[in-house]
Every structure is written in C-alpha cells, then in structure tokens.
PDB file of N, CA and C in Angstrom:
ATOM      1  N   UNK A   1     -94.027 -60.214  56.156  1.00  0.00           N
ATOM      2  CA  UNK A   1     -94.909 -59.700  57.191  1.00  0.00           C
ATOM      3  C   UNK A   1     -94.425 -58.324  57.683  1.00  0.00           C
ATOM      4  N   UNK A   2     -93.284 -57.793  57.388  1.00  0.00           N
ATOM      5  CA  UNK A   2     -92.632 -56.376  57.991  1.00  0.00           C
ATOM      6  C   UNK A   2     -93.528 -55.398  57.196  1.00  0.00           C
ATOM      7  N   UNK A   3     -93.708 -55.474  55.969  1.00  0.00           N
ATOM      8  CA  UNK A   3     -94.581 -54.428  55.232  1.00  0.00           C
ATOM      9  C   UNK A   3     -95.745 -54.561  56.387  1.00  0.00           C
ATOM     10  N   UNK A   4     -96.654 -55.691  56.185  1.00  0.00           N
ATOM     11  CA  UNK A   4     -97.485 -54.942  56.917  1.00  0.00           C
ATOM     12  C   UNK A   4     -97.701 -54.407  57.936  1.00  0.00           C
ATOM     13  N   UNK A   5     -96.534 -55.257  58.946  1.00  0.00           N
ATOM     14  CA  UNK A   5     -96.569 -54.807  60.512  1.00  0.00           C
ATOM     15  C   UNK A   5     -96.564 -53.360  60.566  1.00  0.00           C
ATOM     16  N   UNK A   6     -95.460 -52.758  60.087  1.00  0.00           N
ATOM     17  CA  UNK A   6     -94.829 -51.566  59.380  1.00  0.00           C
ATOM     18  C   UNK A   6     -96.529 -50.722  59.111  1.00  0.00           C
ATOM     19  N   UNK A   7     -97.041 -51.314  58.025  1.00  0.00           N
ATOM     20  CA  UNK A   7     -98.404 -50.416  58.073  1.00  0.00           C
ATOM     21  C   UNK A   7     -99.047 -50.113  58.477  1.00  0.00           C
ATOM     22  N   UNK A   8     -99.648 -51.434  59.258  1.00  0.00           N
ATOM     23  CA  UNK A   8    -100.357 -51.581  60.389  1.00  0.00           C
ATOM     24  C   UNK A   8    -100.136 -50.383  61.802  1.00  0.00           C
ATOM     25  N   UNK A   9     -98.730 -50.409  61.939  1.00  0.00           N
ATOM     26  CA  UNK A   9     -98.420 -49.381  63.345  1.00  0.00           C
ATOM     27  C   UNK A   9     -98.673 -47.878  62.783  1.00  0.00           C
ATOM     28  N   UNK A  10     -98.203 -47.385  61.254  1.00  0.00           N
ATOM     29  CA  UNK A  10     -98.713 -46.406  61.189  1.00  0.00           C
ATOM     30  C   UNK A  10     -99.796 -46.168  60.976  1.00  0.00           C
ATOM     31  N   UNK A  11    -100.427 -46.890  60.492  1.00  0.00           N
ATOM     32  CA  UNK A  11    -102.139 -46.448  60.630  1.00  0.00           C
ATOM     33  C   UNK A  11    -102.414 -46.339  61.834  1.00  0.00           C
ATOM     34  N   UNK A  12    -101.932 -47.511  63.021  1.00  0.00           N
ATOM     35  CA  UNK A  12    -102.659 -46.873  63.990  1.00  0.00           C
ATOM     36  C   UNK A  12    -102.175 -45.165  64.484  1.00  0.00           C
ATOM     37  N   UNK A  13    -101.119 -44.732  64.613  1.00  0.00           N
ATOM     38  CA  UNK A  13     -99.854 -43.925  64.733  1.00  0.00           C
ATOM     39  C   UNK A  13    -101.101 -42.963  64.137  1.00  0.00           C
ATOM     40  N   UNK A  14    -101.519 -42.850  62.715  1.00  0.00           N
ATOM     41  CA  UNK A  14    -102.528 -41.877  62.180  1.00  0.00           C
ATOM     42  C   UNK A  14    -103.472 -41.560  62.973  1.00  0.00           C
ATOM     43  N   UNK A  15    -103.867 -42.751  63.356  1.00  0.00           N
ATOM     44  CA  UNK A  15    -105.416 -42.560  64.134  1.00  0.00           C
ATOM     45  C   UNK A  15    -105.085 -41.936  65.864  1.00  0.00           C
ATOM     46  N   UNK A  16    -104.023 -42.100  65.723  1.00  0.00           N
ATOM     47  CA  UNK A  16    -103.772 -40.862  67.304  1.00  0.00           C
ATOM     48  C   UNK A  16    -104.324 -42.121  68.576  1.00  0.00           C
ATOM     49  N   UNK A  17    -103.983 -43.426  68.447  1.00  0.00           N
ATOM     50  CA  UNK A  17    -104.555 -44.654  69.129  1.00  0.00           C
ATOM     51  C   UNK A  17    -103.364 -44.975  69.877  1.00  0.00           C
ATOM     52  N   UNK A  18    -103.901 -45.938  70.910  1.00  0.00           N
ATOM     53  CA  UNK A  18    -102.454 -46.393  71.361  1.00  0.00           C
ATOM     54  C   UNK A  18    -102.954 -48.226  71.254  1.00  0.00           C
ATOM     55  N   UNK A  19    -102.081 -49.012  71.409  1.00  0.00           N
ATOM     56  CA  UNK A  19    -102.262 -50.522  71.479  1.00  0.00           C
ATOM     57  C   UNK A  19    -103.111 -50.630  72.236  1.00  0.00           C
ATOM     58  N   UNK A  20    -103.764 -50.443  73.431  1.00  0.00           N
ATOM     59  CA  UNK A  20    -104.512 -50.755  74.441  1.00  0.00           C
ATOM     60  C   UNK A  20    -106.057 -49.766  73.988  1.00  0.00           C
ATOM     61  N   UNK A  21    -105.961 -48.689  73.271  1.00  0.00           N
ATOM     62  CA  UNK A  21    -107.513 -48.337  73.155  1.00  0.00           C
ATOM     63  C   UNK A  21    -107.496 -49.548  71.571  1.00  0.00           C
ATOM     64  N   UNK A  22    -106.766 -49.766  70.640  1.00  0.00           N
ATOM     65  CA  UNK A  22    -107.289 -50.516  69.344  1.00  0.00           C
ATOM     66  C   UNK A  22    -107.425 -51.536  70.182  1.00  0.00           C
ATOM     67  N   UNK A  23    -106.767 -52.528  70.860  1.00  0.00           N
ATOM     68  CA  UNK A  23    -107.473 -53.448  71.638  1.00  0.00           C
ATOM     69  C   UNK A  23    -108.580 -53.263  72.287  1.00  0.00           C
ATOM     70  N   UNK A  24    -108.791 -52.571  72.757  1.00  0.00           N
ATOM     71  CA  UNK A  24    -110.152 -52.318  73.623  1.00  0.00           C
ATOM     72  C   UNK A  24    -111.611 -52.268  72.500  1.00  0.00           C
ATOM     73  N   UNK A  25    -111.083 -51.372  72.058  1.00  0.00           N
ATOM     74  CA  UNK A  25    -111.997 -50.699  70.856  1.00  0.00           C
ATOM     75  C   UNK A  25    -112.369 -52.280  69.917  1.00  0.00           C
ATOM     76  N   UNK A  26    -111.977 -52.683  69.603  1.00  0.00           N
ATOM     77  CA  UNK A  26    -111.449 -53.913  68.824  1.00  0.00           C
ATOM     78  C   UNK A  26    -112.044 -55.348  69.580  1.00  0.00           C
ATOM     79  N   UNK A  27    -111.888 -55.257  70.859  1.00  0.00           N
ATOM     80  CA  UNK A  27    -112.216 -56.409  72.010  1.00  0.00           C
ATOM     81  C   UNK A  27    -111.327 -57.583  71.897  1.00  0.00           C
ATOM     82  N   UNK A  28    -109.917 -57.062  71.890  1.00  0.00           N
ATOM     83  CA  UNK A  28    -109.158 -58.251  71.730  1.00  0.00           C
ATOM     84  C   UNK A  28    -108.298 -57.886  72.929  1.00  0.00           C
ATOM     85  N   UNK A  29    -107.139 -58.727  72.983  1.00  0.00           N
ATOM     86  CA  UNK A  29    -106.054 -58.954  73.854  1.00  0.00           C
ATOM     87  C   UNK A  29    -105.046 -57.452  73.571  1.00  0.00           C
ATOM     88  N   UNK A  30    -104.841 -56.883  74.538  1.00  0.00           N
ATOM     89  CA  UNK A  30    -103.967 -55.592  73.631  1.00  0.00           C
ATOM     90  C   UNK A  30    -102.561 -56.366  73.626  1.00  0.00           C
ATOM     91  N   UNK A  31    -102.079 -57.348  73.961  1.00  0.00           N
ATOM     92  CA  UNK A  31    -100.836 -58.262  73.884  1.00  0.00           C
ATOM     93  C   UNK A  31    -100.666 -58.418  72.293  1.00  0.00           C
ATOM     94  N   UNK A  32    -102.063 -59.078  71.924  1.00  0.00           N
ATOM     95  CA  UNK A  32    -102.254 -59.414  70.692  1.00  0.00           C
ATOM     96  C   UNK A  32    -101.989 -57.967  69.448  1.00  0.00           C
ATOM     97  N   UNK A  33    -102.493 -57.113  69.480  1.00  0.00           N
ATOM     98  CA  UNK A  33    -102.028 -56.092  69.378  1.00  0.00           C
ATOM     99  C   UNK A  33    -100.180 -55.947  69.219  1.00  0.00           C
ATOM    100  N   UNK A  34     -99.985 -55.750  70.310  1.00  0.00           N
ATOM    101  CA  UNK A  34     -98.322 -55.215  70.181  1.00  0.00           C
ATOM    102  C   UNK A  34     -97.666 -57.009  69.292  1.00  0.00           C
ATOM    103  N   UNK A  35     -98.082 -58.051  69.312  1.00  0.00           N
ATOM    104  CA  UNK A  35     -97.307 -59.123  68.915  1.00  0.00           C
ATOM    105  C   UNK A  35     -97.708 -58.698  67.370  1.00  0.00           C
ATOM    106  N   UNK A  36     -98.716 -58.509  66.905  1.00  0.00           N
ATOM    107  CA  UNK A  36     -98.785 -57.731  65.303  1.00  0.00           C
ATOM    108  C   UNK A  36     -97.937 -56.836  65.247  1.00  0.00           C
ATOM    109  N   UNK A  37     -97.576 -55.815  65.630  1.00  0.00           N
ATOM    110  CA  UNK A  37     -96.906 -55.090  65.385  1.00  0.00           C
ATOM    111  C   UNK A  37     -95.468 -55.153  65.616  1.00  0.00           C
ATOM    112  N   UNK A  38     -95.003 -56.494  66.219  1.00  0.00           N
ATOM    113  CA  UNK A  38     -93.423 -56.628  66.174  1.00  0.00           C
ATOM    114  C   UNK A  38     -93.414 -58.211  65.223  1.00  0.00           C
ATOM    115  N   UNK A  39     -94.374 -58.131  64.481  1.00  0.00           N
ATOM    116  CA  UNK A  39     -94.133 -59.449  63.596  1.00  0.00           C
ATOM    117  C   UNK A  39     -93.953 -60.723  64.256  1.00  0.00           C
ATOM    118  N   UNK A  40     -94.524 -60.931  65.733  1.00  0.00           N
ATOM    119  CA  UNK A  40     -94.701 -62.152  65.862  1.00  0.00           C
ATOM    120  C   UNK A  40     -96.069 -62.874  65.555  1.00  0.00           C
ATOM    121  N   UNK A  41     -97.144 -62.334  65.495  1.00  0.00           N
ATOM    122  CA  UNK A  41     -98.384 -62.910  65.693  1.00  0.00           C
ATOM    123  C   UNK A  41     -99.068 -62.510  63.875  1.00  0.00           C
ATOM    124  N   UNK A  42     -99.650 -62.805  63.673  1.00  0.00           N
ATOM    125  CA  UNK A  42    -100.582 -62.634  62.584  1.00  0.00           C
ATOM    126  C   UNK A  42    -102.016 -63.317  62.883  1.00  0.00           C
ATOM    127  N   UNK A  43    -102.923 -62.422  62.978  1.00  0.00           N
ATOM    128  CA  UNK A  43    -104.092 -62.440  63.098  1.00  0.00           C
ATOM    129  C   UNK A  43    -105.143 -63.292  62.641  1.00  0.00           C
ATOM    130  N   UNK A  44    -105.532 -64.126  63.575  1.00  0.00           N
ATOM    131  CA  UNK A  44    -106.831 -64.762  62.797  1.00  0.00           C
ATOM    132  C   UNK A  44    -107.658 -64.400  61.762  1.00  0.00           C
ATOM    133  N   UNK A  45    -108.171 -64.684  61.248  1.00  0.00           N
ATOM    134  CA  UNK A  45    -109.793 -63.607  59.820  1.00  0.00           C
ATOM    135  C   UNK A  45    -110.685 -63.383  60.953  1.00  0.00           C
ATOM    136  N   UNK A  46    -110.835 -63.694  61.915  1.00  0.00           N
ATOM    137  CA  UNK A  46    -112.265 -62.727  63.076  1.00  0.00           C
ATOM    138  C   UNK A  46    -111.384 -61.333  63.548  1.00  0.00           C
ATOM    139  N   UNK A  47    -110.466 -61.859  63.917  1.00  0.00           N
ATOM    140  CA  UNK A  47    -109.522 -60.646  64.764  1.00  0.00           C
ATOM    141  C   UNK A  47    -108.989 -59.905  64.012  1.00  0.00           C
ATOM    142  N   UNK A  48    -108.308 -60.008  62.659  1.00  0.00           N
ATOM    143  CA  UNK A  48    -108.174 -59.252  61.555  1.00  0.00           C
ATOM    144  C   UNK A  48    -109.354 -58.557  61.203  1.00  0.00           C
ATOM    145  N   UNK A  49    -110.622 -58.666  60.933  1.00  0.00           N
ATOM    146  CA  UNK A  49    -111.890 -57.795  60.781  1.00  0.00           C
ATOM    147  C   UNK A  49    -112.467 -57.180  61.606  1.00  0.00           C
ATOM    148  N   UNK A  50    -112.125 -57.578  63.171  1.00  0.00           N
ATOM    149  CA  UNK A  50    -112.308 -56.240  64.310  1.00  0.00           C
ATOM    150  C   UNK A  50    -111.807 -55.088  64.094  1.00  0.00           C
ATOM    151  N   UNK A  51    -109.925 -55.875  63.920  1.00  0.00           N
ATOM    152  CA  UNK A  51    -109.178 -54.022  64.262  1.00  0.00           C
ATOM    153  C   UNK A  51    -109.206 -53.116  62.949  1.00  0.00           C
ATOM    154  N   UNK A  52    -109.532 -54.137  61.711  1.00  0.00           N
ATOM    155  CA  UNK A  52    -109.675 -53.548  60.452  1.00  0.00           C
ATOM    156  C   UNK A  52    -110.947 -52.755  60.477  1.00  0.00           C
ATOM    157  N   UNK A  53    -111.661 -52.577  61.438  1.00  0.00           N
ATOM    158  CA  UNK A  53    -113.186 -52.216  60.983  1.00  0.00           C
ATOM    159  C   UNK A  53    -112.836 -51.275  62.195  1.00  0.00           C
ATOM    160  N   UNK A  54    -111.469 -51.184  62.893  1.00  0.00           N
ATOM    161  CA  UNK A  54    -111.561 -49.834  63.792  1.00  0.00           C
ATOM    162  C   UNK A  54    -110.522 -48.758  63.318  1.00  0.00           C
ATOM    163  N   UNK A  55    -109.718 -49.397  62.709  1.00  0.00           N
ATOM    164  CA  UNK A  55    -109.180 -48.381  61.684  1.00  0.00           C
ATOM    165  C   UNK A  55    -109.244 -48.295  60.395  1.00  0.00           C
ATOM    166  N   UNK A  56    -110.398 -48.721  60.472  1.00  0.00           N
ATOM    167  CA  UNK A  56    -110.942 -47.931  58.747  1.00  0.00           C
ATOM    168  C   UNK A  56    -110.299 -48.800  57.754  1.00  0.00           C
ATOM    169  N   UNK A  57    -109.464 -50.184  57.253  1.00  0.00           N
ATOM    170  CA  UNK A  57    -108.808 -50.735  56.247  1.00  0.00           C
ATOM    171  C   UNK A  57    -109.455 -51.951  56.291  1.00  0.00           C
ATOM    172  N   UNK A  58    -109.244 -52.840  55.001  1.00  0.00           N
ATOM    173  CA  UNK A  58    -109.763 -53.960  54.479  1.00  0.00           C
ATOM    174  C   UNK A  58    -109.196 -54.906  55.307  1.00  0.00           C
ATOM    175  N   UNK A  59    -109.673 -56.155  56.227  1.00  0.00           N
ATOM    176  CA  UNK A  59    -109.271 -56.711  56.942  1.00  0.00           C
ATOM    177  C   UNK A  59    -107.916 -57.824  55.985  1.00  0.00           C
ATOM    178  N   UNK A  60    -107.689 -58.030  55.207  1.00  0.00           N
ATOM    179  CA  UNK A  60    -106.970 -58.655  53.907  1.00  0.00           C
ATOM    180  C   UNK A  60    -105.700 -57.926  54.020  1.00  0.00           C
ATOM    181  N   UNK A  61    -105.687 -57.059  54.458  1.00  0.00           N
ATOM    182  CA  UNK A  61    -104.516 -56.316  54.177  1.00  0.00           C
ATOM    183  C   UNK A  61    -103.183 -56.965  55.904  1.00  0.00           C
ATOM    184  N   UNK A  62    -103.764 -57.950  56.037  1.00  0.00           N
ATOM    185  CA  UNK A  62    -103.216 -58.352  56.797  1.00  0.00           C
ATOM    186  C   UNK A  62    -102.197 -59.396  56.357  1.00  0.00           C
ATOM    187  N   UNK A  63    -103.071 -60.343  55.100  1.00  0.00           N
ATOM    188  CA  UNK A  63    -102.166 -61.695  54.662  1.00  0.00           C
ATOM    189  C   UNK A  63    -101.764 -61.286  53.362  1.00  0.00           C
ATOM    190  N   UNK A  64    -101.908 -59.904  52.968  1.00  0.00           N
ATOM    191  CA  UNK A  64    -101.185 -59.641  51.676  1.00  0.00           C
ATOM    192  C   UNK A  64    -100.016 -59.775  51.400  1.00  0.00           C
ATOM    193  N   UNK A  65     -98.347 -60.325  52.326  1.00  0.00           N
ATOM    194  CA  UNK A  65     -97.346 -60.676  52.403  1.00  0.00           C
ATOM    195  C   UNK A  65     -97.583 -61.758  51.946  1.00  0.00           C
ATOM    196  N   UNK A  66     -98.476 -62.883  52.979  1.00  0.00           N
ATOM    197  CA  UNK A  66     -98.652 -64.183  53.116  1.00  0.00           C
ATOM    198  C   UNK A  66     -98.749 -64.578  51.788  1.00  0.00           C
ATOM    199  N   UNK A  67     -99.966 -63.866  50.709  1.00  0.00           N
ATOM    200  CA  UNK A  67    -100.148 -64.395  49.294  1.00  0.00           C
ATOM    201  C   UNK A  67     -99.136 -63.955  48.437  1.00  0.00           C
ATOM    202  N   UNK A  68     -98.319 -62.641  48.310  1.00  0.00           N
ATOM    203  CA  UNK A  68     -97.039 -62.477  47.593  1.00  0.00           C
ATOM    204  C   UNK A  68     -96.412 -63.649  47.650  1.00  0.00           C
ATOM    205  N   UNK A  69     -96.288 -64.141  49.218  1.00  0.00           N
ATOM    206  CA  UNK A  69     -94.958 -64.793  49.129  1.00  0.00           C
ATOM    207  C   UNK A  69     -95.286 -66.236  48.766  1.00  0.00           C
ATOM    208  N   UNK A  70     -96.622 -66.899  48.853  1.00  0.00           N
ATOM    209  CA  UNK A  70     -96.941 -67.964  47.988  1.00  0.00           C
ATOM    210  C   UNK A  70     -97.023 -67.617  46.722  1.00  0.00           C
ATOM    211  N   UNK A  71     -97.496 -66.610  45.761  1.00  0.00           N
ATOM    212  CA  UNK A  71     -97.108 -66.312  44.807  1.00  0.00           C
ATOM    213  C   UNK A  71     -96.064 -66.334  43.956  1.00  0.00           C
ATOM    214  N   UNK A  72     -94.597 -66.067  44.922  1.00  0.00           N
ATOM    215  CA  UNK A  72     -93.502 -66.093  44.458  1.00  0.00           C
ATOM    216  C   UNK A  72     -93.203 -67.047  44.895  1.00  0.00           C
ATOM    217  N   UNK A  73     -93.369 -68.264  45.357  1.00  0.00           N
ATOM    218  CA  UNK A  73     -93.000 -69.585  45.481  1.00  0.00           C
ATOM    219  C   UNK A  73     -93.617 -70.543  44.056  1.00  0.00           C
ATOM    220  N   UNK A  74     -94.696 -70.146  43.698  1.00  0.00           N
ATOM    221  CA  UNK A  74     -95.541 -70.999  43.181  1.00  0.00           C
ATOM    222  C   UNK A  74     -94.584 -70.272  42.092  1.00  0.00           C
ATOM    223  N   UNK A  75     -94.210 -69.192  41.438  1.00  0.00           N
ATOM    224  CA  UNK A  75     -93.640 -68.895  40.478  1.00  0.00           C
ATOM    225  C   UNK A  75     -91.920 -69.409  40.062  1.00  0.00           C
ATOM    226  N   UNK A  76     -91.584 -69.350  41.473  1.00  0.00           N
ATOM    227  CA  UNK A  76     -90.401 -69.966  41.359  1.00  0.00           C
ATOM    228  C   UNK A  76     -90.214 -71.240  41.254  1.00  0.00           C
ATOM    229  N   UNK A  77     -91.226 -71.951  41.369  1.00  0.00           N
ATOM    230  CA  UNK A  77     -91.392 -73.350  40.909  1.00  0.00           C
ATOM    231  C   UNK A  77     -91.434 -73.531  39.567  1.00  0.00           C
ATOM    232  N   UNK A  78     -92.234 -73.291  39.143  1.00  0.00           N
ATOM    233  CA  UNK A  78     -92.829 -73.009  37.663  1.00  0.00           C
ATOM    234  C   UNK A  78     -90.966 -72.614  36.866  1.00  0.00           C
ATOM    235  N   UNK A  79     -90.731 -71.677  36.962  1.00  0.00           N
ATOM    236  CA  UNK A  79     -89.440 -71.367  36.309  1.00  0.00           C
ATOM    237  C   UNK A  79     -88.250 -72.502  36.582  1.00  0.00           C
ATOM    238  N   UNK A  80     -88.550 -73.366  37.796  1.00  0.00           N
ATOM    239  CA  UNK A  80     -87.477 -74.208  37.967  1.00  0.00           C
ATOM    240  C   UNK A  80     -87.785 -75.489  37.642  1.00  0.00           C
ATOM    241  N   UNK A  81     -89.139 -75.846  37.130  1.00  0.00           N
ATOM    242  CA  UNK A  81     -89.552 -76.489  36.195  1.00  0.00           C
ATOM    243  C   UNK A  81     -89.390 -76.555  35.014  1.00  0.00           C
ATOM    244  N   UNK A  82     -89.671 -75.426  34.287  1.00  0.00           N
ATOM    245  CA  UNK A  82     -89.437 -74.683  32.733  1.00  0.00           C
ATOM    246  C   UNK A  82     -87.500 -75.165  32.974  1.00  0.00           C
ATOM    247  N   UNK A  83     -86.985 -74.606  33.481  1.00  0.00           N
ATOM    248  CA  UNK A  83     -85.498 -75.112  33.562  1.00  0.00           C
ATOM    249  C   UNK A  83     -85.232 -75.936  33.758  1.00  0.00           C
ATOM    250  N   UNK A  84     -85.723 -77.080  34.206  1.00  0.00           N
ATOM    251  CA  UNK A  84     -85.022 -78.245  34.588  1.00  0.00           C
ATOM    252  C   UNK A  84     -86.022 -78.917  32.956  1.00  0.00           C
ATOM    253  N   UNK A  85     -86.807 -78.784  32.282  1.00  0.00           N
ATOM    254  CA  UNK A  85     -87.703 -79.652  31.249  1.00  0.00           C
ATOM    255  C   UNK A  85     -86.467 -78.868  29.778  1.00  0.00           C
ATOM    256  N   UNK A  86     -86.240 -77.703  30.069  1.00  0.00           N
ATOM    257  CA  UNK A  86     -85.044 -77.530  28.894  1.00  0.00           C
ATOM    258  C   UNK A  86     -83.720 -77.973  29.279  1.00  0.00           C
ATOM    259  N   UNK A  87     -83.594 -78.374  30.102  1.00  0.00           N
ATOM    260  CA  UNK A  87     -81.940 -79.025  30.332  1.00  0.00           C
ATOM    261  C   UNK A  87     -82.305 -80.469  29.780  1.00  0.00           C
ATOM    262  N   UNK A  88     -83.617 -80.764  30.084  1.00  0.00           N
ATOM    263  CA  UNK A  88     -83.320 -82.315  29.625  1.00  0.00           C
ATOM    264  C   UNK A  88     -83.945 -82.578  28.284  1.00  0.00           C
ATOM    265  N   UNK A  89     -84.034 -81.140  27.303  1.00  0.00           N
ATOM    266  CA  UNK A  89     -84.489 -81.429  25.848  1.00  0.00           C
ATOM    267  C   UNK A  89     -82.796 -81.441  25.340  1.00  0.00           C
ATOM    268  N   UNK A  90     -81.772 -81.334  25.970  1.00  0.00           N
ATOM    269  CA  UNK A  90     -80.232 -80.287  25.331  1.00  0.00           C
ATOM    270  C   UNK A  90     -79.656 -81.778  25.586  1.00  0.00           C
TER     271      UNK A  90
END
C-alpha cells in the first residue's frame, strides 16, 4: 500500500490541492483523505471513484498493491507446491 499512498499524495501535490479541498471536491471525510495517505485507510470502490474522478486517475489504482500482493501469494503457493510434489517424487 506505500506505492500507492506515495502516489496518491503526489498526484494530489501535482494538482496544487490540499486534503481538505480533494475532500470537499470529492464529498468525503477530509480525515479519510489524510488516513489514505499515511497508509492507514484504503478506500472503499464508491470513495475510490470520487477522488479518482477529481484527480484525473483510474479509480483501480488504488488496490493495485492489494492484487500484486495476492498475486504473489497465489504464486508462492504454486512454487511451494511444485516443491514440496518433487521432494516427494526423490
């Protein structure tokens, strides 16, 4: 989640915004706001497509950590499968 938080603040940082107008602008909690941006909170899919649709990015770009890192779970399974099915052909 640091990549995106990380992105997230500079985009807003680009847009010359502060937490309280993307909240406003956005119609959310500006709390909610600053907890995205210190990696405590991650955004619902409604509230992710507000602030995404006020700074201009794909609202997705929010859980793109979230699916890496099931990605690399689901992969690291798989390989520790494949390894544990050749230990027990030896």
């Amino acid at each position: 989640m640091r990549n995106v938080r990380n992105w997230f603040r500079n985009k807003r940082l680009e847009k010359k915004l502060t937490q309280s107008e993307i909240a406003e602008m956005a119609g959310v909690d500006a709390t909610m706001i600053s907890k995205i941006e210190l990696g405590e909170r991650r955004p619902s899919v409604e509230v992710a497509k507000k602030i995404a649709a006020v700074l201009g990015f794909h609202w997705t770009k929010f859980f793109e950590d979230e699916c890496e890192d099931y990605e690399r779970r689901d992969e690291d399974d798989q390989t520790q499968e494949a390894e544990n099915a050749d230990a027990g052909n030896n």
